[in-house]
Every structure is written in C-alpha cells, then in structure tokens.
PDB file of N, CA and C in Angstrom:
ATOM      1  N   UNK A   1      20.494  20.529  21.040  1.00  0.00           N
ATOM      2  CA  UNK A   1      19.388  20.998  20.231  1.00  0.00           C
ATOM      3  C   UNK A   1      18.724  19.795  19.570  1.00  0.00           C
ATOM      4  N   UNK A   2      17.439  19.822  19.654  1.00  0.00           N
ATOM      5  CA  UNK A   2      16.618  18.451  19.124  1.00  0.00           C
ATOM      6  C   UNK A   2      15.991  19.091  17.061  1.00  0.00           C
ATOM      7  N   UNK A   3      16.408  17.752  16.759  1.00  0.00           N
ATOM      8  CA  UNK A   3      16.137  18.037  15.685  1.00  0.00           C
ATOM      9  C   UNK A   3      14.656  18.030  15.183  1.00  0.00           C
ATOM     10  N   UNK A   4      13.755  18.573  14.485  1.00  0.00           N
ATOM     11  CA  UNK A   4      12.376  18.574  14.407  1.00  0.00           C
ATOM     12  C   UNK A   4      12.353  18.086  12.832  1.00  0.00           C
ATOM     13  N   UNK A   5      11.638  17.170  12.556  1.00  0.00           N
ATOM     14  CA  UNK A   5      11.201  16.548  11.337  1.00  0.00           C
ATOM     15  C   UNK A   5      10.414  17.642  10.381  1.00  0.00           C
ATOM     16  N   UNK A   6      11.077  18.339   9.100  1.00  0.00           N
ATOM     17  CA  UNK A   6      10.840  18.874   8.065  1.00  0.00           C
ATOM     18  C   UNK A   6       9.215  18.421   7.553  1.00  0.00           C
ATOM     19  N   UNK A   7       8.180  19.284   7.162  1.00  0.00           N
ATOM     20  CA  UNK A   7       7.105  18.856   6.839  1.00  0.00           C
ATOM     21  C   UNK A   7       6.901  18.134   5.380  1.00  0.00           C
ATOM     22  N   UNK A   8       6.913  17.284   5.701  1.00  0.00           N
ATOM     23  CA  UNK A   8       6.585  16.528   3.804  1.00  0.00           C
ATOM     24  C   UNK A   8       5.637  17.230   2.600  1.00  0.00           C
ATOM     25  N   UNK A   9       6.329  17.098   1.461  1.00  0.00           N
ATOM     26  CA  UNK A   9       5.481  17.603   0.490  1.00  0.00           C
ATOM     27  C   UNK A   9       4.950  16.612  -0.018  1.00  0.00           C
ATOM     28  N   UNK A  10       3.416  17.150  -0.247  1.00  0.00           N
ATOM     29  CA  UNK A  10       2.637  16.151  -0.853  1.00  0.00           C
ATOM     30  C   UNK A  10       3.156  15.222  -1.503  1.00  0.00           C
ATOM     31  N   UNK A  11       2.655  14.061  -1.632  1.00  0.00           N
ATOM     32  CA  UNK A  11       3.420  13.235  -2.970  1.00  0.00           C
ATOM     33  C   UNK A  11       4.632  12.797  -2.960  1.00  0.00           C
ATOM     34  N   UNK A  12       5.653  13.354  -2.186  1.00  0.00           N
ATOM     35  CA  UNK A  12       6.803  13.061  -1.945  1.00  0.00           C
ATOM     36  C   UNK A  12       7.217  11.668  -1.503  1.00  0.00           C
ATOM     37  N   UNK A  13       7.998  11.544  -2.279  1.00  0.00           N
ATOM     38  CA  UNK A  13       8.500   9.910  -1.905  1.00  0.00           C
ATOM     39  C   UNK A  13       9.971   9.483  -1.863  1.00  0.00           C
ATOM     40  N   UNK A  14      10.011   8.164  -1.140  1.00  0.00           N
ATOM     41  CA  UNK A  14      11.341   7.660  -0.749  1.00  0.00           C
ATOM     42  C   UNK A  14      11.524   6.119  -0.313  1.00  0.00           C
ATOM     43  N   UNK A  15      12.300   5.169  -0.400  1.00  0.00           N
ATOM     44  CA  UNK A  15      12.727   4.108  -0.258  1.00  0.00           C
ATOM     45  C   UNK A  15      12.543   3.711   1.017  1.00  0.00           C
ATOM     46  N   UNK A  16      11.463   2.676   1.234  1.00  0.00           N
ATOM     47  CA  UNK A  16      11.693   2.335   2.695  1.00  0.00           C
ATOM     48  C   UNK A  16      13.157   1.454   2.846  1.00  0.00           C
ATOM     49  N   UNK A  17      13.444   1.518   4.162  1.00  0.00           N
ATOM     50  CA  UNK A  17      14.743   0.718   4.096  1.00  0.00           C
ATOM     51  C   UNK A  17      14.742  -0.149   4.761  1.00  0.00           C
ATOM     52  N   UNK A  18      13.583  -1.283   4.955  1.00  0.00           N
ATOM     53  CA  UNK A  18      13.997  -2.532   5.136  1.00  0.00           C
ATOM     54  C   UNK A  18      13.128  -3.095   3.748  1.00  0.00           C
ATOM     55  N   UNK A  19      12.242  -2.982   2.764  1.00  0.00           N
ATOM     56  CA  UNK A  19      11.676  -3.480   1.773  1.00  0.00           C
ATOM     57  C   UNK A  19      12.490  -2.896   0.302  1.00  0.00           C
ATOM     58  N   UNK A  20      12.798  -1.931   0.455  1.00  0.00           N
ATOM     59  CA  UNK A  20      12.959  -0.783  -0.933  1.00  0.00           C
ATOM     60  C   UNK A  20      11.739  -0.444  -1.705  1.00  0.00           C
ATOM     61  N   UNK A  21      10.331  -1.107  -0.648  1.00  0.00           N
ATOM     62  CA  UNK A  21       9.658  -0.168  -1.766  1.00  0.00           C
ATOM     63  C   UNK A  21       9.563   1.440  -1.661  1.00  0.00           C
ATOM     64  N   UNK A  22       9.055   1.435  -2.694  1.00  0.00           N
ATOM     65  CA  UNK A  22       8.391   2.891  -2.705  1.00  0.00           C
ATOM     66  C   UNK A  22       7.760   3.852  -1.921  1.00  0.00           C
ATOM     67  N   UNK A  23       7.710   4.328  -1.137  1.00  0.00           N
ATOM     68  CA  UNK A  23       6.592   4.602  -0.194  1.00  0.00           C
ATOM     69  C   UNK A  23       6.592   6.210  -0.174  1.00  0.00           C
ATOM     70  N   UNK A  24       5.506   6.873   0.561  1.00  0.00           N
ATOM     71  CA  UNK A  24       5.207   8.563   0.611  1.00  0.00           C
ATOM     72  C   UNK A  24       6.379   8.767   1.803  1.00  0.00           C
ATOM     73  N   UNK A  25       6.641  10.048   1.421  1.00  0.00           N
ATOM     74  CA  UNK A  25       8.251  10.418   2.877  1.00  0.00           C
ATOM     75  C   UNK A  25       7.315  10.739   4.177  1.00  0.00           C
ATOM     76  N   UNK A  26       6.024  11.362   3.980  1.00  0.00           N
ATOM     77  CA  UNK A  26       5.581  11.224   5.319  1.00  0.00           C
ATOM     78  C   UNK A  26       4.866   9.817   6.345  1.00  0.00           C
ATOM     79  N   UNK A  27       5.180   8.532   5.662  1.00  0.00           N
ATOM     80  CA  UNK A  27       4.906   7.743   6.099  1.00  0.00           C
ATOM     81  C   UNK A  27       5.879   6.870   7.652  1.00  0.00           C
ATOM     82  N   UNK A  28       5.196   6.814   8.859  1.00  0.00           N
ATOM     83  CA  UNK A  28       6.126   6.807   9.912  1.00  0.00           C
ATOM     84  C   UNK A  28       6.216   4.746   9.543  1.00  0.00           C
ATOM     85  N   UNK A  29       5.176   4.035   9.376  1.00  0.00           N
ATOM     86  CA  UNK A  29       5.346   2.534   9.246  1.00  0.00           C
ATOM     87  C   UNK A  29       5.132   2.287   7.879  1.00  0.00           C
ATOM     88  N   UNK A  30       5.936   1.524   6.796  1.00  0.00           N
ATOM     89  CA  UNK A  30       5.924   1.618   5.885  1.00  0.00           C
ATOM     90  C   UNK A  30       4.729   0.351   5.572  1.00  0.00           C
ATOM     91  N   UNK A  31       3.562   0.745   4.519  1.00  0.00           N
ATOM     92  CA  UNK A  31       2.411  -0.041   4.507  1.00  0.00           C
ATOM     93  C   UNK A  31       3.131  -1.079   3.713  1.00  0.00           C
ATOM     94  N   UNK A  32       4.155  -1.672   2.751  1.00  0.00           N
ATOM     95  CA  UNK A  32       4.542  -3.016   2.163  1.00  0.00           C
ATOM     96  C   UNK A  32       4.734  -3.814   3.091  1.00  0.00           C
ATOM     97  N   UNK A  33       5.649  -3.714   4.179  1.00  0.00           N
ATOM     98  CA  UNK A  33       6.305  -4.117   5.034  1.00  0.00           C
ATOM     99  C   UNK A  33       6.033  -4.268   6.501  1.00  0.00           C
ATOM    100  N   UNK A  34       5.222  -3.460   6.681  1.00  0.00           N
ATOM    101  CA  UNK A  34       5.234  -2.138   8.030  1.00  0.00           C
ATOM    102  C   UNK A  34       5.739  -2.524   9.255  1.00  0.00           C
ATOM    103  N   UNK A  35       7.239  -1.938   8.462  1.00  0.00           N
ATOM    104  CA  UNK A  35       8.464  -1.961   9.184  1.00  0.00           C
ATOM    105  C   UNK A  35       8.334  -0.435   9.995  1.00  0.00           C
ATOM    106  N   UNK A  36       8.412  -0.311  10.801  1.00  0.00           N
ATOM    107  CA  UNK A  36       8.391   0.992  11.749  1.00  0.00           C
ATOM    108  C   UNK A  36       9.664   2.009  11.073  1.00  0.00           C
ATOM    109  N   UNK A  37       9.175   3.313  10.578  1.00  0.00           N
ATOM    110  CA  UNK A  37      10.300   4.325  10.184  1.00  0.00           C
ATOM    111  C   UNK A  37      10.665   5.278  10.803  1.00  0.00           C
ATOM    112  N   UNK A  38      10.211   5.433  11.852  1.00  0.00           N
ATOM    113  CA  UNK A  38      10.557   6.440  13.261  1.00  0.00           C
ATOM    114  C   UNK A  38      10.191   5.857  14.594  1.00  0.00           C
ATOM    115  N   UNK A  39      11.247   6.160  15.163  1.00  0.00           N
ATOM    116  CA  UNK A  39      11.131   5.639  16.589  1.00  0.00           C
ATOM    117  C   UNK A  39      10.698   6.737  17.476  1.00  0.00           C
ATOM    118  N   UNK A  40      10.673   8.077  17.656  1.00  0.00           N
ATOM    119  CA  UNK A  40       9.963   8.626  18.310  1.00  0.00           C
ATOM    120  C   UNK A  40       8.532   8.656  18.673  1.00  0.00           C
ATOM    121  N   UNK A  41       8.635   7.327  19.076  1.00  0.00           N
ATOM    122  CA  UNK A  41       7.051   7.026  19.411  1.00  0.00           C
ATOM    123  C   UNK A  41       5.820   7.948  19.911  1.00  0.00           C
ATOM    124  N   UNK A  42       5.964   8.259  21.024  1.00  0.00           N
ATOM    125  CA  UNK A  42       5.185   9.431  21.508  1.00  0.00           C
ATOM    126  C   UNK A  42       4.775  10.752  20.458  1.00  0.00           C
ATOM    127  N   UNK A  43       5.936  11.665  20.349  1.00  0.00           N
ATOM    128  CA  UNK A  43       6.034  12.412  19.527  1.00  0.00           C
ATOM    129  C   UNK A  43       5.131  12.444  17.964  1.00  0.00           C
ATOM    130  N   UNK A  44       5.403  11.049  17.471  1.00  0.00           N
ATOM    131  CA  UNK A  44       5.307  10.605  16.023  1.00  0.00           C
ATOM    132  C   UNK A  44       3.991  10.220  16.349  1.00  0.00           C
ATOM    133  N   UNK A  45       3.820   9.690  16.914  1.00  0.00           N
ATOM    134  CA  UNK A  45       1.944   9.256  17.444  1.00  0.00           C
ATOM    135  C   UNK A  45       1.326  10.452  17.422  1.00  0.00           C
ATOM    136  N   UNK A  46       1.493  11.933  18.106  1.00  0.00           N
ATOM    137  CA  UNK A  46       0.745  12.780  18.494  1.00  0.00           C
ATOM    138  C   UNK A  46       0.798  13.501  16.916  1.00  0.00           C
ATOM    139  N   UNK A  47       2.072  13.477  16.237  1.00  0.00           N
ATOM    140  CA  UNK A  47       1.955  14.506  14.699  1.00  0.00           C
ATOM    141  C   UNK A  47       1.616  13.578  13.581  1.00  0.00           C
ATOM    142  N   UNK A  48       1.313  12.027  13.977  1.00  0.00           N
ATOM    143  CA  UNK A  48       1.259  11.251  12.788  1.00  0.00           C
ATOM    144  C   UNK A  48       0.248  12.242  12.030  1.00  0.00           C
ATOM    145  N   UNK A  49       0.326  11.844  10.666  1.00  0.00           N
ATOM    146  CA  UNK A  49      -1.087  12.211   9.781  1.00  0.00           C
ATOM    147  C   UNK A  49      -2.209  11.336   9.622  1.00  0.00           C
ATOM    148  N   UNK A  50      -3.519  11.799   9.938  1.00  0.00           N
ATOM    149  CA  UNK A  50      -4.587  11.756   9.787  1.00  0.00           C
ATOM    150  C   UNK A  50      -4.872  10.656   8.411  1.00  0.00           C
ATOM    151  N   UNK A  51      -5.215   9.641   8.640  1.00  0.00           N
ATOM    152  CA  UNK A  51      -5.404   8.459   7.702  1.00  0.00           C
ATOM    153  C   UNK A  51      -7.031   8.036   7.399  1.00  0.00           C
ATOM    154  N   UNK A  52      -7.737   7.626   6.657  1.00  0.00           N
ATOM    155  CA  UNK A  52      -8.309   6.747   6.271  1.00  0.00           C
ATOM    156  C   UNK A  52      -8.771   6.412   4.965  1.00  0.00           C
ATOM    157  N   UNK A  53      -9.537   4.974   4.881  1.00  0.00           N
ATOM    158  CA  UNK A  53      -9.753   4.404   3.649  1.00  0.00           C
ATOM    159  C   UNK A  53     -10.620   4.483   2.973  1.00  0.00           C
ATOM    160  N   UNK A  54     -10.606   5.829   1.933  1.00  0.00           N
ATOM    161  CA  UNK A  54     -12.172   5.540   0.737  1.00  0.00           C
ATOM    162  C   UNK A  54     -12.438   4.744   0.000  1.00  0.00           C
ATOM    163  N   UNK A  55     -11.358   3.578   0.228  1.00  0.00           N
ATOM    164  CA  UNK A  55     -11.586   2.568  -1.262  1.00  0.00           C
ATOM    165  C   UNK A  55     -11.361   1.693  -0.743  1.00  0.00           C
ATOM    166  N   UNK A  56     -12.181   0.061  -0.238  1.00  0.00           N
ATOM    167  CA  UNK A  56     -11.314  -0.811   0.090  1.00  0.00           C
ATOM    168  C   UNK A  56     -12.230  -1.996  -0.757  1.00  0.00           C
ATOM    169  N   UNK A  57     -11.735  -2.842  -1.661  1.00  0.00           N
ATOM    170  CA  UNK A  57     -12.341  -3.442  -2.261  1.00  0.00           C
ATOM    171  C   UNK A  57     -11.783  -5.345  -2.476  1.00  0.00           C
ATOM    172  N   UNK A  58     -12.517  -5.986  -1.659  1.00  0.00           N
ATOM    173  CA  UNK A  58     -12.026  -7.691  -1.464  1.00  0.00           C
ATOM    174  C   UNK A  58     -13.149  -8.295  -2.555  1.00  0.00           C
ATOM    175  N   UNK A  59     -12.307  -9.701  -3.292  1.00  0.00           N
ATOM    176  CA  UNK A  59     -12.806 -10.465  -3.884  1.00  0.00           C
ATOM    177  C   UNK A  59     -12.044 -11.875  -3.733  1.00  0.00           C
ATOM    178  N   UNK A  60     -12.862 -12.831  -3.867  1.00  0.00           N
ATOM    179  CA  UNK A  60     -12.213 -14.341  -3.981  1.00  0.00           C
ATOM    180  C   UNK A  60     -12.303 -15.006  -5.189  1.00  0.00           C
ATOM    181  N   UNK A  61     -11.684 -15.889  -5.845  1.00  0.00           N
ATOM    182  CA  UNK A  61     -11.469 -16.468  -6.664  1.00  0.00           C
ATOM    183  C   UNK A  61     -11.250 -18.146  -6.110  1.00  0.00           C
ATOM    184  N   UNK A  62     -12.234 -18.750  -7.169  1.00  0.00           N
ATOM    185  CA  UNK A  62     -11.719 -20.379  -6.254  1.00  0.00           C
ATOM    186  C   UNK A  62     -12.032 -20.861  -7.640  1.00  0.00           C
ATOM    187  N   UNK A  63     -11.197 -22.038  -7.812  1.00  0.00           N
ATOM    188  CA  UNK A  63     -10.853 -23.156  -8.483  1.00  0.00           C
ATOM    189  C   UNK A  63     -12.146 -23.967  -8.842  1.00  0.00           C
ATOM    190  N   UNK A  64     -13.333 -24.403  -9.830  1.00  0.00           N
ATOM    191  CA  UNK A  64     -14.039 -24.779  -9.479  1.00  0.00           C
ATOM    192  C   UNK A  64     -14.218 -26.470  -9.347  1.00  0.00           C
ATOM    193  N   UNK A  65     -12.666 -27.285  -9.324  1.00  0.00           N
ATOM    194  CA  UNK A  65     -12.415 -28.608  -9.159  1.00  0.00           C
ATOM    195  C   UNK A  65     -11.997 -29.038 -10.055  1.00  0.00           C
ATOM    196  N   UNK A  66     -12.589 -28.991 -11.213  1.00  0.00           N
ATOM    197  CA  UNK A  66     -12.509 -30.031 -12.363  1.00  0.00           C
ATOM    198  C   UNK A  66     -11.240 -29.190 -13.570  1.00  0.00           C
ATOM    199  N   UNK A  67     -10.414 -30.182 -14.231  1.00  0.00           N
ATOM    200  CA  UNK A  67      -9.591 -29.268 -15.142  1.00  0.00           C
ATOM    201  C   UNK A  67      -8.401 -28.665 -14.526  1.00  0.00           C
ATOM    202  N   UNK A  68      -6.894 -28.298 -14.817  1.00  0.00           N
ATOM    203  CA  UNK A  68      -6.031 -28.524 -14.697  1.00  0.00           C
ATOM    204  C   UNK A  68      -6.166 -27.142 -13.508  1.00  0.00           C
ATOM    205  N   UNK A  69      -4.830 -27.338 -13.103  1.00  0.00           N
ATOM    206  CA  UNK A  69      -4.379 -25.583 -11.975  1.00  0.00           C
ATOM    207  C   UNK A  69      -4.658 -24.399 -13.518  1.00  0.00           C
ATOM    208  N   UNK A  70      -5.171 -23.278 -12.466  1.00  0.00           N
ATOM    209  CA  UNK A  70      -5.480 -22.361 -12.594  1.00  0.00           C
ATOM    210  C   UNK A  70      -4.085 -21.082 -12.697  1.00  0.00           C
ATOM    211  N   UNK A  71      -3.247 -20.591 -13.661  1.00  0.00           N
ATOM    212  CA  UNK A  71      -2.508 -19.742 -13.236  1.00  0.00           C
ATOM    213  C   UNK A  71      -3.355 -18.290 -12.665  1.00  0.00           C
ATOM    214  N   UNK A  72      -2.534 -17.361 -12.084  1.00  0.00           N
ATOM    215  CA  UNK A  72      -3.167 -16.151 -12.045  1.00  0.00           C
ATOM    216  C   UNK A  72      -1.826 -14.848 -11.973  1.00  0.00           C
ATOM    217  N   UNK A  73      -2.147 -14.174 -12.268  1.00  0.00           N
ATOM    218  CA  UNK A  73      -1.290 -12.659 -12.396  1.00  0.00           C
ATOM    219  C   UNK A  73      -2.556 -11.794 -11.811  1.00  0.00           C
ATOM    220  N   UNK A  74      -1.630 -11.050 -10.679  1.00  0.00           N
ATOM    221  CA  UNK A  74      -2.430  -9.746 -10.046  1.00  0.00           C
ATOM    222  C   UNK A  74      -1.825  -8.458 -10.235  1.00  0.00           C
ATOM    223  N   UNK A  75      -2.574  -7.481 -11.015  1.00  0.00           N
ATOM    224  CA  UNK A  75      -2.105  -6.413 -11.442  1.00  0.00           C
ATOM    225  C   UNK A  75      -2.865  -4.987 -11.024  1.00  0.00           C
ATOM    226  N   UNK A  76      -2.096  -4.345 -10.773  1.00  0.00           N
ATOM    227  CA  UNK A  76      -2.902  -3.185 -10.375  1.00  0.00           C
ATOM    228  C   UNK A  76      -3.021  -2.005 -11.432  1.00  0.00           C
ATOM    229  N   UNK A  77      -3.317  -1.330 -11.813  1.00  0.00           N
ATOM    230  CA  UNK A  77      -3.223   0.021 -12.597  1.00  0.00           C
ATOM    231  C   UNK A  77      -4.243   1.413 -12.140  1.00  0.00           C
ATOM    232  N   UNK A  78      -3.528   2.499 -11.997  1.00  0.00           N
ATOM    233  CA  UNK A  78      -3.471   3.422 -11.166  1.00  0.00           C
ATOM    234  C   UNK A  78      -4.162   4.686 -12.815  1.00  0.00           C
ATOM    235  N   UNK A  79      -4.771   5.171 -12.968  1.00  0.00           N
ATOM    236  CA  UNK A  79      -5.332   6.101 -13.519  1.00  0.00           C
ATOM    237  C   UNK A  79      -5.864   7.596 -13.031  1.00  0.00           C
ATOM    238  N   UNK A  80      -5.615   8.564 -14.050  1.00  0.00           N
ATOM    239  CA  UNK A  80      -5.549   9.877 -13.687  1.00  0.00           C
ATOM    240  C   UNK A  80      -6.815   9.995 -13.840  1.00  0.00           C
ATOM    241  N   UNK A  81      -7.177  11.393 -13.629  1.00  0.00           N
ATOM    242  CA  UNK A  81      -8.843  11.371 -14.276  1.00  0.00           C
ATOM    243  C   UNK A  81      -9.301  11.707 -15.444  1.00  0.00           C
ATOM    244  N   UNK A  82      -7.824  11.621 -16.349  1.00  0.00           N
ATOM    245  CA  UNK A  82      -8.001  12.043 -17.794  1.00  0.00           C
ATOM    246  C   UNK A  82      -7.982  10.428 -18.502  1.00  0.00           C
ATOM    247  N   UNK A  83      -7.623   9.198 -17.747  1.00  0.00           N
ATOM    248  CA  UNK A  83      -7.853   8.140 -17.967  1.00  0.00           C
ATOM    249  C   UNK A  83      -6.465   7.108 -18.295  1.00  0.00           C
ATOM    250  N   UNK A  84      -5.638   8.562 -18.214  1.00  0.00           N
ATOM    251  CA  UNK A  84      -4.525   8.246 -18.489  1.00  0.00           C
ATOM    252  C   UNK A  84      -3.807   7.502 -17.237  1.00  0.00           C
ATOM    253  N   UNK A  85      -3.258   6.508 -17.501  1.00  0.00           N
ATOM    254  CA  UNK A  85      -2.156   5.256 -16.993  1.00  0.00           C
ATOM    255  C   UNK A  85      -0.646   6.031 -16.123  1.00  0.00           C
ATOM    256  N   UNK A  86      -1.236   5.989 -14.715  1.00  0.00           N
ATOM    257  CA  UNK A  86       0.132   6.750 -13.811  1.00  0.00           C
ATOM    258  C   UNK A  86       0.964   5.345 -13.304  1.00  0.00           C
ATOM    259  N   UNK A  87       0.388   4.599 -13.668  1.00  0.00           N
ATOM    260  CA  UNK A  87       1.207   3.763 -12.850  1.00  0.00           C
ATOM    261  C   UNK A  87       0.725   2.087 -13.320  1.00  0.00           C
ATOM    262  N   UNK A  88       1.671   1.087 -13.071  1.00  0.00           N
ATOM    263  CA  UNK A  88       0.707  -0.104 -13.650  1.00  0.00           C
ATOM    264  C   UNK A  88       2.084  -0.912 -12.786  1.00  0.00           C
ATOM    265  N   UNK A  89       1.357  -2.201 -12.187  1.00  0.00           N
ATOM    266  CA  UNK A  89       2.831  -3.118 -11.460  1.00  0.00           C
ATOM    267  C   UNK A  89       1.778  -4.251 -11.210  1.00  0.00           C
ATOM    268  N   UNK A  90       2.638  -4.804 -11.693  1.00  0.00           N
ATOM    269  CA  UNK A  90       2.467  -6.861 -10.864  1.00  0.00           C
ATOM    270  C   UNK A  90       2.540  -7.137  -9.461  1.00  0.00           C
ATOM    271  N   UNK A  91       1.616  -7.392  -9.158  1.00  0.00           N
ATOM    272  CA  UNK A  91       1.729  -7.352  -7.224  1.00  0.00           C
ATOM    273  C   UNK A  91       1.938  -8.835  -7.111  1.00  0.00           C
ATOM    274  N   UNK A  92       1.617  -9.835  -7.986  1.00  0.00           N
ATOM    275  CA  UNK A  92       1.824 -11.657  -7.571  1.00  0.00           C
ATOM    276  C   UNK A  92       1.265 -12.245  -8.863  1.00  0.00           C
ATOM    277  N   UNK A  93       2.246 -13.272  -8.398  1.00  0.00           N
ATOM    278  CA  UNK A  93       1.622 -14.570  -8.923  1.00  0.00           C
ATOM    279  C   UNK A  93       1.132 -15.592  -8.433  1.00  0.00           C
ATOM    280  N   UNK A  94       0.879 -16.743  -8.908  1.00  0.00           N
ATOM    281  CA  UNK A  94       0.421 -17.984  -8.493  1.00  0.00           C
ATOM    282  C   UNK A  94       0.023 -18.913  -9.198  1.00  0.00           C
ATOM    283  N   UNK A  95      -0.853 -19.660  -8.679  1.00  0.00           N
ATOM    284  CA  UNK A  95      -1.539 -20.713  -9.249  1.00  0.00           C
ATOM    285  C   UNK A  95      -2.594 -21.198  -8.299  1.00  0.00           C
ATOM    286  N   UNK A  96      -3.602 -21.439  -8.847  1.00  0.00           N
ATOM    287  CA  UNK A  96      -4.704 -22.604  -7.931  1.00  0.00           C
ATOM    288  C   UNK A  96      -4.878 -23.487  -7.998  1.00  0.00           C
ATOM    289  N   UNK A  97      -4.652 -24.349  -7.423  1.00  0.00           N
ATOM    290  CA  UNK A  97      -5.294 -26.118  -7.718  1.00  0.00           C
ATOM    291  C   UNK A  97      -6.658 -26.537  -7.968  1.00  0.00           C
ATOM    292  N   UNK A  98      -6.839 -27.105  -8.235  1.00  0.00           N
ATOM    293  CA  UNK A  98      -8.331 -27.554  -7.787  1.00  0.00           C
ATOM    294  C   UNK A  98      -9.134 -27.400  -6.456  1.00  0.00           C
ATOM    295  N   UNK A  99      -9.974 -26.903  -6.365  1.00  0.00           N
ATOM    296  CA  UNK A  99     -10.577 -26.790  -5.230  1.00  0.00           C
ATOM    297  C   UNK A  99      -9.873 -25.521  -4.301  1.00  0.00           C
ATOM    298  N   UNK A 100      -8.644 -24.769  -4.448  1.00  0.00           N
ATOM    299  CA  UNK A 100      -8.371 -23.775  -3.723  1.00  0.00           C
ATOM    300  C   UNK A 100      -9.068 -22.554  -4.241  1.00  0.00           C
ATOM    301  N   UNK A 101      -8.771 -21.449  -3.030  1.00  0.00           N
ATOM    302  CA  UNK A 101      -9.552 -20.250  -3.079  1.00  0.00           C
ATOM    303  C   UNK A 101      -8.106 -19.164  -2.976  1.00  0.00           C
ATOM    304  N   UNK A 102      -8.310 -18.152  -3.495  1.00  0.00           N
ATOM    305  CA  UNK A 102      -7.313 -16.763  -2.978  1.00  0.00           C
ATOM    306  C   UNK A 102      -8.571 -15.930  -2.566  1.00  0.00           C
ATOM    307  N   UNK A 103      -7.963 -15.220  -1.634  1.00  0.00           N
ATOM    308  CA  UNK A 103      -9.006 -13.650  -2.004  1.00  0.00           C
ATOM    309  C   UNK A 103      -7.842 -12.844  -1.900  1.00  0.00           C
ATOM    310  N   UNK A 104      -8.376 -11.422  -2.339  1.00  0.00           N
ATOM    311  CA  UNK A 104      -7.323 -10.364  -2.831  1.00  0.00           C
ATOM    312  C   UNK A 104      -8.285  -9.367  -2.331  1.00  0.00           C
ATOM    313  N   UNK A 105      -7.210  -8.195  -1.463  1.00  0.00           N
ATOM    314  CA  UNK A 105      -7.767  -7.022  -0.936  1.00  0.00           C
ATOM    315  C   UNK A 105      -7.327  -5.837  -1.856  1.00  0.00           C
ATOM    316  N   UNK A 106      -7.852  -5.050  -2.149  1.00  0.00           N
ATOM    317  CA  UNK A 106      -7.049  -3.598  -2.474  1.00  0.00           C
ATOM    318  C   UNK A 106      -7.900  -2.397  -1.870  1.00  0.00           C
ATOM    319  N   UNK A 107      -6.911  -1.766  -0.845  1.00  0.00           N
ATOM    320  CA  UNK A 107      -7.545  -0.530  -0.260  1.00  0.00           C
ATOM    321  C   UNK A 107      -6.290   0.664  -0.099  1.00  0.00           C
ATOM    322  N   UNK A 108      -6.897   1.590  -0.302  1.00  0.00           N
ATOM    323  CA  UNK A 108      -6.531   2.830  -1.103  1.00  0.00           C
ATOM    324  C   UNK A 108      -6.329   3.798   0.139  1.00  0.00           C
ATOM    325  N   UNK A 109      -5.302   4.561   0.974  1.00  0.00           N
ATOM    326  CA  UNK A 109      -5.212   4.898   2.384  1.00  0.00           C
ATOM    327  C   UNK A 109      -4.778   6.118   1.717  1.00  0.00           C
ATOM    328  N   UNK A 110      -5.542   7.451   2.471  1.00  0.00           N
ATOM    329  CA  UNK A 110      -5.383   9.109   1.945  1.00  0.00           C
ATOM    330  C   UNK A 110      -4.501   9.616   3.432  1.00  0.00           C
ATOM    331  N   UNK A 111      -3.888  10.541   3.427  1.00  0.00           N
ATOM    332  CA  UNK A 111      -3.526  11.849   4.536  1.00  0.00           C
ATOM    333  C   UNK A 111      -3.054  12.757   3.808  1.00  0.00           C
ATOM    334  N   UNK A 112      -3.393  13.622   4.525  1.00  0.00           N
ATOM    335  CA  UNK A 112      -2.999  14.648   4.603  1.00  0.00           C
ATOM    336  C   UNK A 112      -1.450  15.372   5.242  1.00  0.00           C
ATOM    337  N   UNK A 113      -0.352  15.235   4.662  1.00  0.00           N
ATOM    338  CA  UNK A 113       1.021  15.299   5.563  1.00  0.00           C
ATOM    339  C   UNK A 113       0.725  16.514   6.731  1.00  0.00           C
ATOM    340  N   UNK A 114       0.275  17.583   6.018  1.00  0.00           N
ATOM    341  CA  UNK A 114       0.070  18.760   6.750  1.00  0.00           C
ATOM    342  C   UNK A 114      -1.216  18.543   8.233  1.00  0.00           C
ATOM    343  N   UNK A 115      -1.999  17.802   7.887  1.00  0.00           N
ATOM    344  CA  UNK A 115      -2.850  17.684   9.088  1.00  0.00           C
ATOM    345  C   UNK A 115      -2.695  16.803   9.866  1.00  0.00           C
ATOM    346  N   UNK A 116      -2.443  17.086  11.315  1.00  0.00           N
ATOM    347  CA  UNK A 116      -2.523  16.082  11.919  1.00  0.00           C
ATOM    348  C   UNK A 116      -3.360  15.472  13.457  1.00  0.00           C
ATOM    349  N   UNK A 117      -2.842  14.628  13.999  1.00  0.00           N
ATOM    350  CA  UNK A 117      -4.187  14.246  14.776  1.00  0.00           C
ATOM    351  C   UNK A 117      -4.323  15.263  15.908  1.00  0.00           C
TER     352      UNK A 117
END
C-alpha cells in the first residue's frame, strides 16, 4: 500500500532538515537552503503548489570611497495589517569597504497548499 501525503494546513510549519530553518510543511524544496524535501519527483511535480511572487523588491548599497568601512545589519520585519509586529529576524551582517557594493533581494513567494498545478 503506497502512502499518500496528508494535505497541509495553511500556515503550517516545520524544520527543514538539512538547514533547521523554519519553513511552511507544504514546501517540497526548502527556499533557505533549497535542499530538496521529497523525492517523489514526478508525483511531487504534478501536486506541487501553485507559486508566485507579489513582492520582489532589490536595492544596492555601495561605499562611497572616502571614510572608514561601512558596518551594516539586515533586518527584516513582517507586519499584520493592524501594524502589529509578527515577526522581526536578522538575516546578516557585514561590512563594506570602500568602494564595495552589496545588493539585497527580498521577495515574498504565496501558494496555495490546497491548489495545485
């Protein structure tokens, strides 16, 4: 008897297990890492859930030469629509030298567990 994968509840979450982050339980490649979380390839391809990005937002930051390194802290914070604070984490650190550049992506990936392709 083949076992059939339980439908995820929204929101639901669990430990990837090669990073430990955080991640949604219906996620088949975990986005920190994306370490593959099911091997039923075929299968998992045809029921994956339906993905894409309403939010994807890049910026650069560069050093403008003159005057010592630059530290930096990258932080994210996650808000309800009452304004209230769901979430807040340090994604990096660093520093810039003179004359270096970072850029930094943040994009925001929706599905639906229940719908799929």
């Amino acid at each position: 008897m083949k076992a059939t994968a339980r439908p995820a509840t929204a929101g639901a979450t669990r430990a990837c297990p090669h990073c430990k982050a955080t991640i949604l339980e219906s996620a088949a490649v975990c986005p920190a890492c994306r370490g593959h979380l099911r091997y039923d390839s075929a299968a998992q391809a045809a029921n994956a859930p339906e993905t894409h990005s309403p939010l994807r937002v890049e910026g650069a930051i560069r050093h403008p030469g003159e005057g010592p390194a630059w530290e930096y802290s990258m932080l994210l914070t996650i808000r309800n629509a009452r304004g209230e604070e769901v979430a807040r984490q340090l994604v990096g650190v660093g520093a810039l030298q003179p004359n270096e550049e970072r850029t930094f992506t943040l994009s925001v990936e929706v599905s639906a567990p229940g719908r799929r392709r």
